[in-house]
C-alpha atoms as a PDB file:
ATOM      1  CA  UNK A   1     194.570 -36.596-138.008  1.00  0.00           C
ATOM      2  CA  UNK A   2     197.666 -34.853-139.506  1.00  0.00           C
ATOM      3  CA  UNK A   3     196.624 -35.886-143.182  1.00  0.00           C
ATOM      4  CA  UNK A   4     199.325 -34.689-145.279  1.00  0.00           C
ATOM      5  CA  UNK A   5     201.942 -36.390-142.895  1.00  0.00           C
ATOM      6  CA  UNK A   6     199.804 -39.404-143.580  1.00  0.00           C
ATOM      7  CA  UNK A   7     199.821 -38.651-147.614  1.00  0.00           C
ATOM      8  CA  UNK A   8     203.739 -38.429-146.885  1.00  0.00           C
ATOM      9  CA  UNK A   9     204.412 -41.465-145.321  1.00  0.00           C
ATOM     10  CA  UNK A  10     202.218 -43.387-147.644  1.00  0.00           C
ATOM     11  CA  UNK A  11     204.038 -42.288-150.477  1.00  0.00           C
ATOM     12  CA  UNK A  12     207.361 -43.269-148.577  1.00  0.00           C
ATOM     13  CA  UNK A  13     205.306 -47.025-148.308  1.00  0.00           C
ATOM     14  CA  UNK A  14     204.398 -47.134-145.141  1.00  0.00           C
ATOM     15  CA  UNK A  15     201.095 -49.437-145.378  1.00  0.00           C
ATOM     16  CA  UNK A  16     199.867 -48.565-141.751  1.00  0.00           C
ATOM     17  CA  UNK A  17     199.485 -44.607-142.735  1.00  0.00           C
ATOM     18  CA  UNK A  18     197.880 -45.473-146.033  1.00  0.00           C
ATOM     19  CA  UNK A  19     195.239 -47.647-143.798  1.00  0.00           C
ATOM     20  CA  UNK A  20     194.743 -44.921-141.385  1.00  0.00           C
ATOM     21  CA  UNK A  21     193.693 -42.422-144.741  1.00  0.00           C
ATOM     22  CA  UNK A  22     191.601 -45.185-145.965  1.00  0.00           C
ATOM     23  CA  UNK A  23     189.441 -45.506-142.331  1.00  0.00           C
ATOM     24  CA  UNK A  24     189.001 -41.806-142.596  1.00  0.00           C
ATOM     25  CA  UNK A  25     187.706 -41.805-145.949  1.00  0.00           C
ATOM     26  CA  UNK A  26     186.089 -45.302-146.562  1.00  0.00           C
ATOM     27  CA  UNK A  27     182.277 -44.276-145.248  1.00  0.00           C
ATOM     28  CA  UNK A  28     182.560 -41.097-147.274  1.00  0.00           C
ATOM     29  CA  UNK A  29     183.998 -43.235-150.354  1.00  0.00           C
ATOM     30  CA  UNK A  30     181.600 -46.042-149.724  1.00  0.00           C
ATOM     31  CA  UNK A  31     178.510 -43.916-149.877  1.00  0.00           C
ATOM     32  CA  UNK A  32     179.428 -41.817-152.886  1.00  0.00           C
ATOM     33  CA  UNK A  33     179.869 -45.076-155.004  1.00  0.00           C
ATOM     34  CA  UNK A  34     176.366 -46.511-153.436  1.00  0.00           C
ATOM     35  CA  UNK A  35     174.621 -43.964-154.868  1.00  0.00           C
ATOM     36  CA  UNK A  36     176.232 -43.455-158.203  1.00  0.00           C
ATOM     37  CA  UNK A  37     176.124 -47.321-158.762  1.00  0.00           C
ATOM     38  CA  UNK A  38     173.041 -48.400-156.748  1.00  0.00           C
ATOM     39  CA  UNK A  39     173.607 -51.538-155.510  1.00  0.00           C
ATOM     40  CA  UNK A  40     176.130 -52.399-152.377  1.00  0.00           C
ATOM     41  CA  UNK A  41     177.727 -55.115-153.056  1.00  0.00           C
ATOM     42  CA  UNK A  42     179.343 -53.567-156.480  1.00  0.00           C
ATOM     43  CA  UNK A  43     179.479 -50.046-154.602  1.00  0.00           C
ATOM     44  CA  UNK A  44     181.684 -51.919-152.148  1.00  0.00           C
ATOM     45  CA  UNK A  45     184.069 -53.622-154.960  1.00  0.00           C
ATOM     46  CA  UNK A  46     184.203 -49.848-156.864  1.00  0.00           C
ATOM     47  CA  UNK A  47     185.482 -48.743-153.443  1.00  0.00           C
ATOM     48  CA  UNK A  48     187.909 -51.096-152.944  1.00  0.00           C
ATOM     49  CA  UNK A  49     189.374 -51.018-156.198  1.00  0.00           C
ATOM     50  CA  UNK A  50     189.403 -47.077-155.842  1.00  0.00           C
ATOM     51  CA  UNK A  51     191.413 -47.549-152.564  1.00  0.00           C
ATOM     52  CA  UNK A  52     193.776 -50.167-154.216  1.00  0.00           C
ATOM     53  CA  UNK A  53     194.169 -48.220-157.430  1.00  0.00           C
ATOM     54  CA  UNK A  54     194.911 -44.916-155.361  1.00  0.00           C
ATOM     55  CA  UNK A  55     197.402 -46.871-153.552  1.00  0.00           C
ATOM     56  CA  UNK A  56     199.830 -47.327-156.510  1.00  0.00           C
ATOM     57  CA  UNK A  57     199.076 -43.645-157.980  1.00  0.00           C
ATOM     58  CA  UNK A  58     200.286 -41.917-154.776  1.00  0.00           C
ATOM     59  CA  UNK A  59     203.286 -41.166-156.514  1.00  0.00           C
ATOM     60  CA  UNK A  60     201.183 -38.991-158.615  1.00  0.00           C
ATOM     61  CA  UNK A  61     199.717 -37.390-156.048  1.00  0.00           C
ATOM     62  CA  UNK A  62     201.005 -33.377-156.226  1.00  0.00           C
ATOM     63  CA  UNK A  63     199.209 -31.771-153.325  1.00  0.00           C
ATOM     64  CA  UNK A  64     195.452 -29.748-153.364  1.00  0.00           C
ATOM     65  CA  UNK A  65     192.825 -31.585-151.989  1.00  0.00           C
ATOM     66  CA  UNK A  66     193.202 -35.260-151.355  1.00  0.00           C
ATOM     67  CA  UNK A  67     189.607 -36.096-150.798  1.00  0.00           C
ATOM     68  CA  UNK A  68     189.012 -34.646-153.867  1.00  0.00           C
ATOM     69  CA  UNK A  69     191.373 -36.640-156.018  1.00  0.00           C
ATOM     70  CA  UNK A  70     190.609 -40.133-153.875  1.00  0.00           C
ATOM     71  CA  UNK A  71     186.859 -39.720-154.768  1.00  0.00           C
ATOM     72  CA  UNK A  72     187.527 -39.109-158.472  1.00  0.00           C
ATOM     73  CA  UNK A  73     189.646 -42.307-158.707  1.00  0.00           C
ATOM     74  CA  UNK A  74     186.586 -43.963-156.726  1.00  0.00           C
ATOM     75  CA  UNK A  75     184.310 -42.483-159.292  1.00  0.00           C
ATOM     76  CA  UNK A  76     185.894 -43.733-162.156  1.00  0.00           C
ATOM     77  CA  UNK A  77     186.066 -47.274-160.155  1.00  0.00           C
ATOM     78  CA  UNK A  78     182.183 -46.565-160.859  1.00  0.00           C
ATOM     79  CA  UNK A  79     182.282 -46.193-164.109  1.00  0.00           C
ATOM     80  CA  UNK A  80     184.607 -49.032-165.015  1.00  0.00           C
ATOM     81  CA  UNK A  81     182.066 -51.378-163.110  1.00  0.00           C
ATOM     82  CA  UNK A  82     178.969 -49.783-164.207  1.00  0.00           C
ATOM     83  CA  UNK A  83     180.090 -50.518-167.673  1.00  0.00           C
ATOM     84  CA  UNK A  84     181.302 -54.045-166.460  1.00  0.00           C
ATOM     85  CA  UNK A  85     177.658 -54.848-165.637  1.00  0.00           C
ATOM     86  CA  UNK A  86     176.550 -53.512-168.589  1.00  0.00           C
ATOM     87  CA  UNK A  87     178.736 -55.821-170.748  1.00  0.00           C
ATOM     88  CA  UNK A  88     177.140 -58.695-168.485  1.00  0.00           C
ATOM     89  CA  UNK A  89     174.372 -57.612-166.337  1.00  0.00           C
ATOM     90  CA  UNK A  90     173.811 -59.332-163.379  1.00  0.00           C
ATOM     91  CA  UNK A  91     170.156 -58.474-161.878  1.00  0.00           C
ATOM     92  CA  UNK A  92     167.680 -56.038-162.977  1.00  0.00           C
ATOM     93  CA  UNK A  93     167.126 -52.694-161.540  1.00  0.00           C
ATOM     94  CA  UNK A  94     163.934 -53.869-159.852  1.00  0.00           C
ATOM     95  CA  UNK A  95     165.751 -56.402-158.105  1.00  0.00           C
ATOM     96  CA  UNK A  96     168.473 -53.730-156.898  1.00  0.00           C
ATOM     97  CA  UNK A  97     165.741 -51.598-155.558  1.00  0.00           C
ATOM     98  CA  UNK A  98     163.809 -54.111-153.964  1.00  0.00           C
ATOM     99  CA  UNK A  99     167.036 -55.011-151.828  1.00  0.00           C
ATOM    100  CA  UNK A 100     167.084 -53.529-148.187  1.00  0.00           C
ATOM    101  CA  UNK A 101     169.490 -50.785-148.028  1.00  0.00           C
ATOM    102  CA  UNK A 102     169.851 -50.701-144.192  1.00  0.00           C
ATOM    103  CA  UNK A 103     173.057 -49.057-144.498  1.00  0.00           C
ATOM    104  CA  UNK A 104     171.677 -46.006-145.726  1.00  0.00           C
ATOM    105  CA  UNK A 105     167.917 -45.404-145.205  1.00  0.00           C
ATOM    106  CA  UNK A 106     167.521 -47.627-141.642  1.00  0.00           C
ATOM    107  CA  UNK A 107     164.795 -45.782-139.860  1.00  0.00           C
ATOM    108  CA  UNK A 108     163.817 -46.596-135.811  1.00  0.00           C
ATOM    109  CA  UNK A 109     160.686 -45.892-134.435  1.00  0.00           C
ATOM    110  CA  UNK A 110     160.088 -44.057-131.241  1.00  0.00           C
ATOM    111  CA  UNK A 111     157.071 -43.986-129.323  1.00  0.00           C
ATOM    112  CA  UNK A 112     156.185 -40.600-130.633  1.00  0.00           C
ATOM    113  CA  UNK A 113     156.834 -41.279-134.209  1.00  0.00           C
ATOM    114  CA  UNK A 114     153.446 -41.708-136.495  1.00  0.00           C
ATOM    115  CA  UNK A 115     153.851 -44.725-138.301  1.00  0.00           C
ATOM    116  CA  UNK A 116     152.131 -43.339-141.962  1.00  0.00           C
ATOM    117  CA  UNK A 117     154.503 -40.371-141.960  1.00  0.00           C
ATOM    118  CA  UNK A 118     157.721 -43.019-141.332  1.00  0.00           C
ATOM    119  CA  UNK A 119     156.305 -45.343-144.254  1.00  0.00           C
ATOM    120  CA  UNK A 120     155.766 -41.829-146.251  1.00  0.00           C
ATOM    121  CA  UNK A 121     159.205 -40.955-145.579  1.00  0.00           C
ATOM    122  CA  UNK A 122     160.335 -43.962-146.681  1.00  0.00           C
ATOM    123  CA  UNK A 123     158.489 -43.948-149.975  1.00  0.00           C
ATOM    124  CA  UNK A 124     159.827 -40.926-150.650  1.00  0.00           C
ATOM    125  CA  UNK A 125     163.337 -42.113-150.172  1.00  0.00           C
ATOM    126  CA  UNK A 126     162.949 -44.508-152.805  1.00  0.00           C
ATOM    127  CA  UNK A 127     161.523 -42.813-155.144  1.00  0.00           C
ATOM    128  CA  UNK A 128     164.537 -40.256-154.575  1.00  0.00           C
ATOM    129  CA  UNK A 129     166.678 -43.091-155.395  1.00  0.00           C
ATOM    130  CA  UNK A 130     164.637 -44.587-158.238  1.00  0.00           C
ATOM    131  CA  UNK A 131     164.911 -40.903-160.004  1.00  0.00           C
ATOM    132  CA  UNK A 132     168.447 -40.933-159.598  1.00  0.00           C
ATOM    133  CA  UNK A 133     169.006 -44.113-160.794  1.00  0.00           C
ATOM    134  CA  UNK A 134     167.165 -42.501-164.041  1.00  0.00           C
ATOM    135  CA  UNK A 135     169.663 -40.025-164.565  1.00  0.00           C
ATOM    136  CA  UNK A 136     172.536 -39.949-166.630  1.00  0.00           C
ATOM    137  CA  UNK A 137     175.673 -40.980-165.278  1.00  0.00           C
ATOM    138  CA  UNK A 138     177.626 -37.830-165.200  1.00  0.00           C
ATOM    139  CA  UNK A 139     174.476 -36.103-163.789  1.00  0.00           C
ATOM    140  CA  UNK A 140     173.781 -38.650-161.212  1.00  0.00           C
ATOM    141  CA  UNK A 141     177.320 -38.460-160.280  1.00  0.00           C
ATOM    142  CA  UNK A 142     177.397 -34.481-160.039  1.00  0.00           C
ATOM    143  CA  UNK A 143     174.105 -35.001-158.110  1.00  0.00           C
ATOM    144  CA  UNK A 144     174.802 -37.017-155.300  1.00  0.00           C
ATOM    145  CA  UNK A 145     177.704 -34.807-154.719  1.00  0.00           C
ATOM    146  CA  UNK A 146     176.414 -31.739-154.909  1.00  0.00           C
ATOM    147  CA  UNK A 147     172.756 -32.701-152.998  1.00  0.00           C
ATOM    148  CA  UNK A 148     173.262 -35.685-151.207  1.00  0.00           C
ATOM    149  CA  UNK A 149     176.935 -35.521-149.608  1.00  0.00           C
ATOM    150  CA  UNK A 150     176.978 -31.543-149.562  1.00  0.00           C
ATOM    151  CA  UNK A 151     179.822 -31.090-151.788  1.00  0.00           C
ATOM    152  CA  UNK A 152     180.380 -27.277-152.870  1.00  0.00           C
ATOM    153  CA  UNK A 153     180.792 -26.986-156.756  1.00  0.00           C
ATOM    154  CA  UNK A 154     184.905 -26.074-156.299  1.00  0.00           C
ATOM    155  CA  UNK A 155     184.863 -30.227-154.599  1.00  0.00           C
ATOM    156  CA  UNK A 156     183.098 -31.439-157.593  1.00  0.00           C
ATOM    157  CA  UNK A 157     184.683 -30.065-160.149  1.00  0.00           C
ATOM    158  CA  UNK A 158     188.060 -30.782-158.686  1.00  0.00           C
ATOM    159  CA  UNK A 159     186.732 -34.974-158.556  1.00  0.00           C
ATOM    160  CA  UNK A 160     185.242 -35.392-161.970  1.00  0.00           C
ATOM    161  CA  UNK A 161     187.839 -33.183-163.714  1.00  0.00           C
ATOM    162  CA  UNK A 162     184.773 -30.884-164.976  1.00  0.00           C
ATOM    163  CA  UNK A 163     184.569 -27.121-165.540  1.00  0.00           C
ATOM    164  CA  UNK A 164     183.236 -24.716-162.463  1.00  0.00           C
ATOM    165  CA  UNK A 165     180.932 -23.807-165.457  1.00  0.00           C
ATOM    166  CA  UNK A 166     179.850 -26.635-166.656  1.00  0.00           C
ATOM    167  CA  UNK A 167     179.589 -28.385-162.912  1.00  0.00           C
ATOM    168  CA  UNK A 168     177.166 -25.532-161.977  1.00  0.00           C
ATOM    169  CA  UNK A 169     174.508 -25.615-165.487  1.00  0.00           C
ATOM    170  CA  UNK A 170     175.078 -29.524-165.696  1.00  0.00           C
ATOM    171  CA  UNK A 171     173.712 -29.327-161.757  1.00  0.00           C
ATOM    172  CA  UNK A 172     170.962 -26.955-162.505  1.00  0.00           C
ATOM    173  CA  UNK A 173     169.784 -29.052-165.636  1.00  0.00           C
ATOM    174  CA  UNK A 174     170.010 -32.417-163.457  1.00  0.00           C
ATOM    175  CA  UNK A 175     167.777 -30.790-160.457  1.00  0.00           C
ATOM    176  CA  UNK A 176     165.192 -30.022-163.044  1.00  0.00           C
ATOM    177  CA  UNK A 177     165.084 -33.270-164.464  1.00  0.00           C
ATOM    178  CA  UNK A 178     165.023 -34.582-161.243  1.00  0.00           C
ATOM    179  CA  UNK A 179     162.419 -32.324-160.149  1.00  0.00           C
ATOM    180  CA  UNK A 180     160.335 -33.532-162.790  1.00  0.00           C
ATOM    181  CA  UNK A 181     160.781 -36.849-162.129  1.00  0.00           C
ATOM    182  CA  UNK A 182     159.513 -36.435-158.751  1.00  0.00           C
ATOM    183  CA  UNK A 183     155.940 -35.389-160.088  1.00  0.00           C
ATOM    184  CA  UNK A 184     155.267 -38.858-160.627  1.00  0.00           C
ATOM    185  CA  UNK A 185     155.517 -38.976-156.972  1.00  0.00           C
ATOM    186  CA  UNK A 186     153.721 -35.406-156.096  1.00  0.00           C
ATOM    187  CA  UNK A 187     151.641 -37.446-153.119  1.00  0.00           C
ATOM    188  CA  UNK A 188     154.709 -38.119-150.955  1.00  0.00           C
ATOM    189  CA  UNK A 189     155.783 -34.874-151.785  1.00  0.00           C
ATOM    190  CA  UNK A 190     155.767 -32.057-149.076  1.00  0.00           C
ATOM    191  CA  UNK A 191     153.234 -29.214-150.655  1.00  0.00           C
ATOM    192  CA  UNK A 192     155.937 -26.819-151.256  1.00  0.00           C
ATOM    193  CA  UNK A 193     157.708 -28.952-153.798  1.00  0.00           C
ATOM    194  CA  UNK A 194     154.714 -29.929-156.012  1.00  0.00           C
ATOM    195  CA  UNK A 195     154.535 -28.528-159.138  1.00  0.00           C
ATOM    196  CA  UNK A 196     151.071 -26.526-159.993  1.00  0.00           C
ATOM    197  CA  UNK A 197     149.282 -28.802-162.407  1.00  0.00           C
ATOM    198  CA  UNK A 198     148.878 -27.630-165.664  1.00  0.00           C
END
């Protein structure tokens, strides 16, 4: 994919190369905004109004990295409906994490697989999620980035307009809180990540 001939013939209007950026980037996009927002059917209408939004800025576009600037317009498509639901909430967080999220934890079973360690593993997963749900916004955000879709700090500060700095203590601060969060769950954790009790 020859993206910046893409970005250039979007710009120019032509729909069909704007569609082909959007395939590329949609899973990528899709995920991001699952995990900052939790729940898929809003993660799926953040996305979509990041895409449609990013359509008419193109103009605005000036080069650099266009993943980068995509996923901060899809991150503030986050925002706008996290604080959307807050203004009228919808369902409770229970309810969101009692909803099958086959799109992003689906496990299969093969003969060899033990069952306890796949319902462990799964546990754990949730409980991941639950403690990320209990962050901040800006720190969930610079989490799932940086730990779940393997950003480098340069990509996340260049998305959510933040500092190098700042992206790299507000990180360090949000793995410690989530590290502590995880304590509660210290049984599904593997040995080397338990804390030493007090």
């Amino acid at each position: 994919m020859d993206e910046e001939a893409l970005i250039r013939a979007a710009q120019q209007g032509d729909v069909n190369a704007y569609n082909a950026l959007v395939l590329h980037y949609q899973s990528l996009a899709f995920n991001v905004a699952l995990r900052i927002i939790g729940e898929a059917d809003a993660a799926a209408d953040a996305t979509q109004e990041g895409f449609i939004s990013a359509y008419h800025a193109l103009d605005r576009f000036r080069g650099g990295s266009f993943k980068s600037w995509l996923l901060r317009i899809v991150t503030n498509a986050c925002y706008d409906e996290m604080r959307r639901r807050k203004r009228r909430p919808q369902s409770s967080l229970d309810a969101v994490f009692t909803q099958d999220d086959s799109a992003g934890t689906a496990q299969f079973a093969t003969e060899g697989d033990d069952p306890e360690e796949i319902a462990e593993s799964r546990e754990l997963q949730q409980a991941i999620l639950n403690c990320l749900q209990e962050l901040p916004e800006e720190q969930r955000v610079i989490a799932i980035m940086a730990d779940v879709e393997g950003f480098s700090y340069e990509e996340i500060a260049d998305v959510t307009g933040i500092a190098l700095g700042t992206v790299k203590s507000r990180l360090s601060r949000t793995r410690r809180r989530l590290r502590d969060c995880l304590q509660a769950y210290r049984e599904l954790l593997p040995s080397s990540y338990r804390l030493a009790d007090d």
